[in-house]
C-alpha atoms as a PDB file:
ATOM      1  CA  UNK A   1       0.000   0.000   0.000  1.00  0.00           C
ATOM      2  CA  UNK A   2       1.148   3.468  -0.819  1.00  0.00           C
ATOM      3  CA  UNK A   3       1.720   5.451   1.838  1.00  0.00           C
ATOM      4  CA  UNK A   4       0.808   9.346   1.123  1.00  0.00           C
ATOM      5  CA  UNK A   5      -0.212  12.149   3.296  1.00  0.00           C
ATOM      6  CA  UNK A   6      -4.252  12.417   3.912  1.00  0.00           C
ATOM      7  CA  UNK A   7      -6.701  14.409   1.571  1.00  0.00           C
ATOM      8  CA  UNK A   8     -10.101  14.313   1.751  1.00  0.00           C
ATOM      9  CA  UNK A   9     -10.794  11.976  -1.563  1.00  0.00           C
ATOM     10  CA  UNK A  10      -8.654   9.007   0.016  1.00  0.00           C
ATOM     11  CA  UNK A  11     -10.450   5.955   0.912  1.00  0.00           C
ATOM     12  CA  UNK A  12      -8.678   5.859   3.561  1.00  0.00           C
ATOM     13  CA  UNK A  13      -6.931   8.011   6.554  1.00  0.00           C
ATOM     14  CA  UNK A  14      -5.123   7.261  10.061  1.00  0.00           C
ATOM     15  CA  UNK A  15      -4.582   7.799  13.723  1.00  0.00           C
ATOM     16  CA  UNK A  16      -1.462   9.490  14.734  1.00  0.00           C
ATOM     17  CA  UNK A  17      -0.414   8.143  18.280  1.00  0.00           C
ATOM     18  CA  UNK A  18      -0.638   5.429  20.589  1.00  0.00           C
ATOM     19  CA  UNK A  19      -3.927   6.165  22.613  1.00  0.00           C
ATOM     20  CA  UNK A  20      -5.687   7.494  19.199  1.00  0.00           C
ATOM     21  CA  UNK A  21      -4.477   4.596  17.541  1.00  0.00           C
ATOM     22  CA  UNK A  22      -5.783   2.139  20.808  1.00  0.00           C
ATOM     23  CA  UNK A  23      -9.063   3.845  20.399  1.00  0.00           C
ATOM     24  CA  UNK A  24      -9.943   2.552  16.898  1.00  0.00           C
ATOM     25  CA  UNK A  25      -7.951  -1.087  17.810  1.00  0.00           C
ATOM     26  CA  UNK A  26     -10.732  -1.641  20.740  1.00  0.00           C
ATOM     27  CA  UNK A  27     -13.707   0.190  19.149  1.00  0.00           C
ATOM     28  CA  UNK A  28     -13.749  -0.366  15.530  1.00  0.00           C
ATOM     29  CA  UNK A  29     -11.456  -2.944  14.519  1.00  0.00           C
ATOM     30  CA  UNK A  30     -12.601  -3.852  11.531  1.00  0.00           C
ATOM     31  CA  UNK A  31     -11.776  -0.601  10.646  1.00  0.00           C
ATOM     32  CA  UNK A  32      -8.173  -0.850  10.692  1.00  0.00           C
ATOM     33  CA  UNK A  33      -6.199  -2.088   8.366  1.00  0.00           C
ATOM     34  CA  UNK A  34      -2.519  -1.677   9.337  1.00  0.00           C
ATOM     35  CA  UNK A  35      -0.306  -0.508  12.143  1.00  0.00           C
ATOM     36  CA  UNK A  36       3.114   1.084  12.266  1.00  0.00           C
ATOM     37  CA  UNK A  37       5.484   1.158  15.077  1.00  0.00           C
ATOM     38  CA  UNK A  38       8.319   3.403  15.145  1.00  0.00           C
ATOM     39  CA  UNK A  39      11.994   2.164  16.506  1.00  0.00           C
ATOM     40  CA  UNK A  40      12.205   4.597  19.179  1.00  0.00           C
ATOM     41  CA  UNK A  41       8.731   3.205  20.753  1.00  0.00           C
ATOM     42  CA  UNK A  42       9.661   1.972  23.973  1.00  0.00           C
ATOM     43  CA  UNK A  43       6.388   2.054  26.155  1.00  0.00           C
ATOM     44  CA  UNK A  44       6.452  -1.774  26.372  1.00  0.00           C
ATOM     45  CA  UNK A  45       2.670  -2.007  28.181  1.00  0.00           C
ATOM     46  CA  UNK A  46       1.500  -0.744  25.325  1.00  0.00           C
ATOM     47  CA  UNK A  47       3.278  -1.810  22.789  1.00  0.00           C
ATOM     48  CA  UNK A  48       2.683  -5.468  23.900  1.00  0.00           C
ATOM     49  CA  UNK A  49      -1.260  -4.302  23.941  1.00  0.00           C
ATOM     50  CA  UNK A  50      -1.266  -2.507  20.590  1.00  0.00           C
ATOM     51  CA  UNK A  51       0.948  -6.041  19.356  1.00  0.00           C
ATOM     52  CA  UNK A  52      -1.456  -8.287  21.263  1.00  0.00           C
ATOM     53  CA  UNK A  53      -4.547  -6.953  19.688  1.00  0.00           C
ATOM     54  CA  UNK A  54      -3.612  -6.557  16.121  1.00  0.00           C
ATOM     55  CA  UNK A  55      -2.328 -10.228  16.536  1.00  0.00           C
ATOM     56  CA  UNK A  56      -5.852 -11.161  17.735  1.00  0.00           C
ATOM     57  CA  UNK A  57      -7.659  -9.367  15.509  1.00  0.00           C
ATOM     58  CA  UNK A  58      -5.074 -10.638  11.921  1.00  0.00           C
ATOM     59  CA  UNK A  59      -4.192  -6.906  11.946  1.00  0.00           C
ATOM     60  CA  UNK A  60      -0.493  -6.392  10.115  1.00  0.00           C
ATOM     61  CA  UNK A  61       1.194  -4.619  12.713  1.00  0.00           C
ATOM     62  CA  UNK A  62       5.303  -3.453  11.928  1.00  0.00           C
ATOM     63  CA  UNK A  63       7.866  -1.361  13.004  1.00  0.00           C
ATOM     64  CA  UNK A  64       8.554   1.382   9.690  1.00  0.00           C
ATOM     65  CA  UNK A  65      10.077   4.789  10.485  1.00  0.00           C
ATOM     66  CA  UNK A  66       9.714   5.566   6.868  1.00  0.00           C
ATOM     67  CA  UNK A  67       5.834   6.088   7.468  1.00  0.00           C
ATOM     68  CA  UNK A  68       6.501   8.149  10.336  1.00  0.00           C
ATOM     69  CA  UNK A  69       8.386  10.650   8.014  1.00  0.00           C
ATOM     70  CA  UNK A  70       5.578  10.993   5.428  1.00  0.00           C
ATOM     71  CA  UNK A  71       2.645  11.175   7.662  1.00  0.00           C
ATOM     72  CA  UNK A  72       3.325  12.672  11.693  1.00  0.00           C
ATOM     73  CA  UNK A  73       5.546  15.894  11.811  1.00  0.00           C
ATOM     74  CA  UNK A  74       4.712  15.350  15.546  1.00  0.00           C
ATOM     75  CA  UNK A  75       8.402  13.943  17.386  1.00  0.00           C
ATOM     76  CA  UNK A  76       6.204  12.127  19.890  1.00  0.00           C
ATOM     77  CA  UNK A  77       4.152  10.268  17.768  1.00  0.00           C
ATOM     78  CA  UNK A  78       5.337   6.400  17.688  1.00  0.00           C
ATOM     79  CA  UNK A  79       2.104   4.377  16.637  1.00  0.00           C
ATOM     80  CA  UNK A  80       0.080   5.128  13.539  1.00  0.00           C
ATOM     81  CA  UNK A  81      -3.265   3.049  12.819  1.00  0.00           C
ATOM     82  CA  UNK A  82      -4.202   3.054   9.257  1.00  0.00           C
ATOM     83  CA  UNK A  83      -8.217   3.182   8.687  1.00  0.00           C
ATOM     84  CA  UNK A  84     -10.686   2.766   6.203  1.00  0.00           C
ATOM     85  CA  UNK A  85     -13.275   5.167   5.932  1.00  0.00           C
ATOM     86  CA  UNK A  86     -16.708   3.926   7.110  1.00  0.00           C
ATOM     87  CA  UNK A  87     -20.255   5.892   6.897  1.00  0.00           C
ATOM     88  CA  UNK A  88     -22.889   6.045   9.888  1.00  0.00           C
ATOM     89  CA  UNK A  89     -26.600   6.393  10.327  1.00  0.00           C
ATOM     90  CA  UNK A  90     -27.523   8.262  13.228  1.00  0.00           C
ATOM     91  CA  UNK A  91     -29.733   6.881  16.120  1.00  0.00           C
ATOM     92  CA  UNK A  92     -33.250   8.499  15.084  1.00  0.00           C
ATOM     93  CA  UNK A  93     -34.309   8.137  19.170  1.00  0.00           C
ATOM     94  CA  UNK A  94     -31.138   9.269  20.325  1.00  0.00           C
ATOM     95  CA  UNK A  95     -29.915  12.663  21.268  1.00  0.00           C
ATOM     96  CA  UNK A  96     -27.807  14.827  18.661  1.00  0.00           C
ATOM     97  CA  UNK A  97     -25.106  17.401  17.667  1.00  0.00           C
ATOM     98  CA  UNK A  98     -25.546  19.819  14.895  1.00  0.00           C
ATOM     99  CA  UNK A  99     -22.845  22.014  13.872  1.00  0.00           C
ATOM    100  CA  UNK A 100     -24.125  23.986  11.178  1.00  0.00           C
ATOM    101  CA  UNK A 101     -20.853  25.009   8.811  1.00  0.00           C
ATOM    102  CA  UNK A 102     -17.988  24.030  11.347  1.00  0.00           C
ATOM    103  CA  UNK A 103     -14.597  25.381   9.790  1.00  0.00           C
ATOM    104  CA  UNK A 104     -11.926  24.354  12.444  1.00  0.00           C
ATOM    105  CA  UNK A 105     -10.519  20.662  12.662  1.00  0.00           C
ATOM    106  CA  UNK A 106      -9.414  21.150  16.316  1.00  0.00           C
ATOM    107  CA  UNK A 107     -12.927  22.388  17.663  1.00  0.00           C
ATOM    108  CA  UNK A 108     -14.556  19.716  16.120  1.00  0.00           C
ATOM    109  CA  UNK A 109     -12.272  17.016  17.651  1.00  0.00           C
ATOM    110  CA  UNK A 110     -12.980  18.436  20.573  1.00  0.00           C
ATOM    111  CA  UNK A 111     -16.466  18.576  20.314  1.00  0.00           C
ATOM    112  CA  UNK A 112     -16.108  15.051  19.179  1.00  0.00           C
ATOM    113  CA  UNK A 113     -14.649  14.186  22.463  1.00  0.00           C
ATOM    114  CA  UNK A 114     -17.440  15.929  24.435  1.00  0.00           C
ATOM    115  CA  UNK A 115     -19.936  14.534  22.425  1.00  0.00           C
ATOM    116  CA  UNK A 116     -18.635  10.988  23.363  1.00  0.00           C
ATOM    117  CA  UNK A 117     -18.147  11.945  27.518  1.00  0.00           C
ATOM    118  CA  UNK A 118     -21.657  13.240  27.954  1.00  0.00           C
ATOM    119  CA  UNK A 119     -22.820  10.249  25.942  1.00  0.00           C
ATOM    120  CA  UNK A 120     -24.701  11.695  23.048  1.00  0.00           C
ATOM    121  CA  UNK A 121     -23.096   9.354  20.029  1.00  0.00           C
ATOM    122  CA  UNK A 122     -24.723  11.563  17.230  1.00  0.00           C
ATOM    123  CA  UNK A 123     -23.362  14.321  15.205  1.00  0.00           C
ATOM    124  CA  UNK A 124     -24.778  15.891  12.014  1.00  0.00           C
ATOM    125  CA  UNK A 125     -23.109  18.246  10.121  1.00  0.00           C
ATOM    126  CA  UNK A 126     -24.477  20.415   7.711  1.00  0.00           C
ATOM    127  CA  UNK A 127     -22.398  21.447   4.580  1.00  0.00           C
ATOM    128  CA  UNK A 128     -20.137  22.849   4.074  1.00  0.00           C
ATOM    129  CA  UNK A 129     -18.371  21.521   6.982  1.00  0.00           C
ATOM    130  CA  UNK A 130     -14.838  20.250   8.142  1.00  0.00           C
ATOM    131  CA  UNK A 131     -13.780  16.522   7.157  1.00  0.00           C
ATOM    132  CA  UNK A 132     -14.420  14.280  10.431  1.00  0.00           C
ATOM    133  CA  UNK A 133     -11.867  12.103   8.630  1.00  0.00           C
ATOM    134  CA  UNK A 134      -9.114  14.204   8.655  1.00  0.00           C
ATOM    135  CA  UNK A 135      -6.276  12.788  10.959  1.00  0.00           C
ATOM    136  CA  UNK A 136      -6.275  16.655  12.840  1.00  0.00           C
ATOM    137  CA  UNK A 137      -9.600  15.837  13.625  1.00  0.00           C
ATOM    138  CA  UNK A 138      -9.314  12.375  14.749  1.00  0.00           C
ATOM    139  CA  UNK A 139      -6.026  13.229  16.591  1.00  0.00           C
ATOM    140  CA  UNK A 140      -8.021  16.063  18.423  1.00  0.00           C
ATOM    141  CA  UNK A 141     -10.896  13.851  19.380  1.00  0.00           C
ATOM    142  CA  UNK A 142      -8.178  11.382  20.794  1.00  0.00           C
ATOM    143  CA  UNK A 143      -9.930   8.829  18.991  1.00  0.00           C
ATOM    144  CA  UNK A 144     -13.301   9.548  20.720  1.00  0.00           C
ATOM    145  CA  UNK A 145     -14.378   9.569  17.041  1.00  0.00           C
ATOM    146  CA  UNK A 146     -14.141   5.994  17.092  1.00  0.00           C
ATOM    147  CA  UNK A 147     -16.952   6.145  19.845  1.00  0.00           C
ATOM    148  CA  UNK A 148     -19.620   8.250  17.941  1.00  0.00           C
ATOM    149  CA  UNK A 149     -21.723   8.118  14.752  1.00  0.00           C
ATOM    150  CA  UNK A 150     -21.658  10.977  12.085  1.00  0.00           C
ATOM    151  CA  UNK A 151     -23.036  11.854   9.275  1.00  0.00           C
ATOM    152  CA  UNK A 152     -23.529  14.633   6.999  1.00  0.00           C
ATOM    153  CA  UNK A 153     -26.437  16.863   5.265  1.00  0.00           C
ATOM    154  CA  UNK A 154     -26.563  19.162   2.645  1.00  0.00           C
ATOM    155  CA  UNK A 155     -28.840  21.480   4.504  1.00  0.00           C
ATOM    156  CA  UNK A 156     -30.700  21.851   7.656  1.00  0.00           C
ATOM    157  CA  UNK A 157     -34.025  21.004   5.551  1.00  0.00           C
ATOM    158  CA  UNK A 158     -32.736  17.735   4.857  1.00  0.00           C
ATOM    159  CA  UNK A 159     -31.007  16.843   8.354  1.00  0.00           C
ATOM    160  CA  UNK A 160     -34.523  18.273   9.733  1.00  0.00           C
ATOM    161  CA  UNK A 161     -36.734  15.855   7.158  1.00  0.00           C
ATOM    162  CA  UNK A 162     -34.809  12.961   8.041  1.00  0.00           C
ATOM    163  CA  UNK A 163     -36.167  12.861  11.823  1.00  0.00           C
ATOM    164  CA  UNK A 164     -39.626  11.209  10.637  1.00  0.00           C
ATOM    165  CA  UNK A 165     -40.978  10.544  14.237  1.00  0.00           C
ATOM    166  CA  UNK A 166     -41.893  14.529  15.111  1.00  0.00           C
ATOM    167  CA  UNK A 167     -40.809  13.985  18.408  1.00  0.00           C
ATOM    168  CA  UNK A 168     -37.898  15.991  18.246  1.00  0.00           C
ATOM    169  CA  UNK A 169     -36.970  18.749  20.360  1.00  0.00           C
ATOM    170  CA  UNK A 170     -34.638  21.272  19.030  1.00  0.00           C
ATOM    171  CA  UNK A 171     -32.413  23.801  20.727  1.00  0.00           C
ATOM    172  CA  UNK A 172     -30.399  26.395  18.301  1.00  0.00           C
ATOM    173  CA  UNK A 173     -27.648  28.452  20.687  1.00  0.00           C
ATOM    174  CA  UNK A 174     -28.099  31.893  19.183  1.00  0.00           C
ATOM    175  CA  UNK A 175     -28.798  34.926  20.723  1.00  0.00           C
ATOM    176  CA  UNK A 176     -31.940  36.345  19.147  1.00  0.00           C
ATOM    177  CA  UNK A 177     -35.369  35.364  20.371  1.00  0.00           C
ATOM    178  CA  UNK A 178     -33.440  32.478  23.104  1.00  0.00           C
ATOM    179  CA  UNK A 179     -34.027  32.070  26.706  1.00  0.00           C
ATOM    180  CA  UNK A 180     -31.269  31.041  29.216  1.00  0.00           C
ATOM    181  CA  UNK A 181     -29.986  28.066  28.907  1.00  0.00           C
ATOM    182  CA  UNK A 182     -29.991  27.047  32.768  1.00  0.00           C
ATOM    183  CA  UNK A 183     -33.678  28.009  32.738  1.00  0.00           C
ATOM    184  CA  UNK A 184     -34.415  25.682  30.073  1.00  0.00           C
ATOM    185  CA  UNK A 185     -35.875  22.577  30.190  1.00  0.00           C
ATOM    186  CA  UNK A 186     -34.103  20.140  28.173  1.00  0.00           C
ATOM    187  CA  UNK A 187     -36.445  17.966  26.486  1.00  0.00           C
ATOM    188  CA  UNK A 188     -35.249  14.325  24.749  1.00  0.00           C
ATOM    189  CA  UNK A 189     -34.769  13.091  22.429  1.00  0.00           C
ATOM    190  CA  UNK A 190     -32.884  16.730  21.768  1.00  0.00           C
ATOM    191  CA  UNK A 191     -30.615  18.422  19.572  1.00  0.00           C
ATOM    192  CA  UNK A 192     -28.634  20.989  20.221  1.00  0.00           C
ATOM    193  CA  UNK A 193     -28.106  22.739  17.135  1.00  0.00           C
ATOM    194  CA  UNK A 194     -24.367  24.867  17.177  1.00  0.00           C
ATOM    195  CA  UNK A 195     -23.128  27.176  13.926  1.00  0.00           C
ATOM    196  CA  UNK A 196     -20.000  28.338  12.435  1.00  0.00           C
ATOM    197  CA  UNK A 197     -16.709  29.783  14.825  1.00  0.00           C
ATOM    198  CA  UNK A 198     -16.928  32.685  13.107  1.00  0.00           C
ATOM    199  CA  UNK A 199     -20.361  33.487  12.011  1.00  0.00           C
ATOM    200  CA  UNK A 200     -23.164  31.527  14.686  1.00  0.00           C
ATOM    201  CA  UNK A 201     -26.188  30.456  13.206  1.00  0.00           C
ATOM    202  CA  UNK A 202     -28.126  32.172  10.532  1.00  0.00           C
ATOM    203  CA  UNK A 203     -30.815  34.527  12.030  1.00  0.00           C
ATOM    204  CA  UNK A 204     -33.544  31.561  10.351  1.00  0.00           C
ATOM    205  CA  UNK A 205     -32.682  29.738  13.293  1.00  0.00           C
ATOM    206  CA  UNK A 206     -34.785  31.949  15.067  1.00  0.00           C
ATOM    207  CA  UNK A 207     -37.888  30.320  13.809  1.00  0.00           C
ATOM    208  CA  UNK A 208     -36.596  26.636  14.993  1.00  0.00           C
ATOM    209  CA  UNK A 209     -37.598  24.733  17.660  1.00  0.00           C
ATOM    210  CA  UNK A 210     -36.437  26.669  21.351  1.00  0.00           C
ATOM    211  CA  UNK A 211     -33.666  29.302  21.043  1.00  0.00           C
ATOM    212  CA  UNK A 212     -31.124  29.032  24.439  1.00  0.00           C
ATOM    213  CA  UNK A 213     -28.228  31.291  25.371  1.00  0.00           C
ATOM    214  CA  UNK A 214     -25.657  30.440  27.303  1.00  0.00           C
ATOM    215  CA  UNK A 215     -24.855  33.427  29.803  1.00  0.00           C
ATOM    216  CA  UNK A 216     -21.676  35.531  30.531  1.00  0.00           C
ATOM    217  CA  UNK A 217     -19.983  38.493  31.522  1.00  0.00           C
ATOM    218  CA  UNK A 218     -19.728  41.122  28.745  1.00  0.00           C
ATOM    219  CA  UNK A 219     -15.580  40.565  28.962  1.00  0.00           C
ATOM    220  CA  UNK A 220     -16.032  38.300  26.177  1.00  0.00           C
ATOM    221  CA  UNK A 221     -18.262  38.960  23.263  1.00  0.00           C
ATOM    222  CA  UNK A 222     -18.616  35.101  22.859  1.00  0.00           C
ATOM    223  CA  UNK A 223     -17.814  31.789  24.048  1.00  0.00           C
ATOM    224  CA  UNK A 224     -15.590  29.565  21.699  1.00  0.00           C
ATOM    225  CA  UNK A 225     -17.734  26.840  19.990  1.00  0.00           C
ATOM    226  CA  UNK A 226     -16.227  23.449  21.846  1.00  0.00           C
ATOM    227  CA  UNK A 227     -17.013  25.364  25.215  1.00  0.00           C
ATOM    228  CA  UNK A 228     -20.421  26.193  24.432  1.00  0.00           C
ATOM    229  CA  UNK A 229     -21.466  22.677  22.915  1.00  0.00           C
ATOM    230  CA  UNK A 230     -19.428  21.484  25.978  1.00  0.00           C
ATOM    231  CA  UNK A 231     -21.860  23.481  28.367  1.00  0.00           C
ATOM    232  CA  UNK A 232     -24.821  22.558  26.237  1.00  0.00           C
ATOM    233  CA  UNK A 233     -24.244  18.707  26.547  1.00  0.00           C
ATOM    234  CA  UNK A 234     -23.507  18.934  30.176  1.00  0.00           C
ATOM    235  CA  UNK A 235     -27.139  21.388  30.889  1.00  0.00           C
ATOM    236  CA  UNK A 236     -28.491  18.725  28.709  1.00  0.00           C
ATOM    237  CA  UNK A 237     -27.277  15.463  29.895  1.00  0.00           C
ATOM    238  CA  UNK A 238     -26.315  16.319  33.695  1.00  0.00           C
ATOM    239  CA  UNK A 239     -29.142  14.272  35.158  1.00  0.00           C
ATOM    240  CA  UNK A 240     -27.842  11.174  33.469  1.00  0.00           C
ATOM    241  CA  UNK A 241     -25.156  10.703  35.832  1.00  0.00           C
END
């Protein structure tokens, strides 16, 4: 196999490091196709895990610095998983994440990783949007990618069509026409609908569902997107646990 660095029309991508990498090995498996170790990995717990599984599981597993060179500019990266790309069908009962236009690799890892520690597996993304497949992304989720299903829409109509029960409830964060978040009942099955870094949601979202706001001092103009989504999931899921 020809080893090249990621763009977006590959069939496949990777994980860059050992605890992305472990994510995908004990999550999704089947997804992986190869592993690389590099000579200077010397973390022998998990080295003899990462070995043991991809043994277990007919993975090819081998020691290439070459790799290393072409994909990770990162000097602490020692372990890259190779993955095929996979599509996902959200849970139509379940809770979700929209993020309307998201632009930044690193916010949506992290989101990602929220998303997966509050326990709300679904994200939908309306175009045009950032590539959940892109190894910044995955590498920012620390593999809590692995742990959640995806998909993407071409517009809000469509993600908003493809409910089909009508029981619903949705939540845009925008400022116009919202009421405070921590005075809002969170109903489920919910989703909390997020927009762009830069730009928020269109003023349309207005009209959808119940506008919230999450509240601050008027130091900031805004909260950064993976706080806010982070806040949202916790007002929304904190009387799961």
């Amino acid at each position: 196999m020809a080893i090249k660095r990621y763009k977006k029309e590959d069939l496949m991508t990777y994980c860059l490091g050992a605890t992305v990498s472990l994510e995908y090995l004990n999550i999704r498996p089947d997804k992986v196709t190869h592993v690389y170790l590099h000579s200077a990995f010397y973390e022998s717990e998990t080295k003899e895990k990462i070995e043991r599984i991809c043994r277990e599981r007919g993975i090819p597993c081998e020691v290439n610095d070459k790799v290393f060179s072409i994909l990770s500019q990162k000097e602490n990266c020692f372990v890259i998983a190779m993955i095929k790309k996979y599509s996902c069908d959200l849970d139509k009962t379940g809770s979700h994440v929209v993020l309307v236009n998201p632009g930044n690799s690193g916010n949506a890892g992290t989101i990602i990783r929220s998303c997966a520690g509050f326990g709300v597996k679904n994200i939908a993304i309306i175009r045009p949007g950032v590539d959940f497949f892109d190894p910044k992304v995955i590498r920012a989720s620390m593999g809590a990618l692995s742990r959640v299903n995806f998909k993407y829409y071409d517009s809000w109509e469509e993600y908003e069509a493809s409910d089909g029960t009508g029981k619903r409830h949705f939540y845009p964060f925008m400022l116009d026409g919202s009421s405070l978040l921590h005075e809002t009942k969170i109903e489920k099955p919910f989703s909390l609908i997020m927009g762009n870094e830069a730009t928020g949601l269109p003023a349309s979202f207005a009209k959808v569902g119940h506008p919230v706001r999450i509240e601050h001092t008027d130091n900031i103009d805004s909260l950064n997107l993976p706080i806010a989504t982070s806040i949202g999931l916790y007002e929304a899921t904190k009387g799961n646990f």
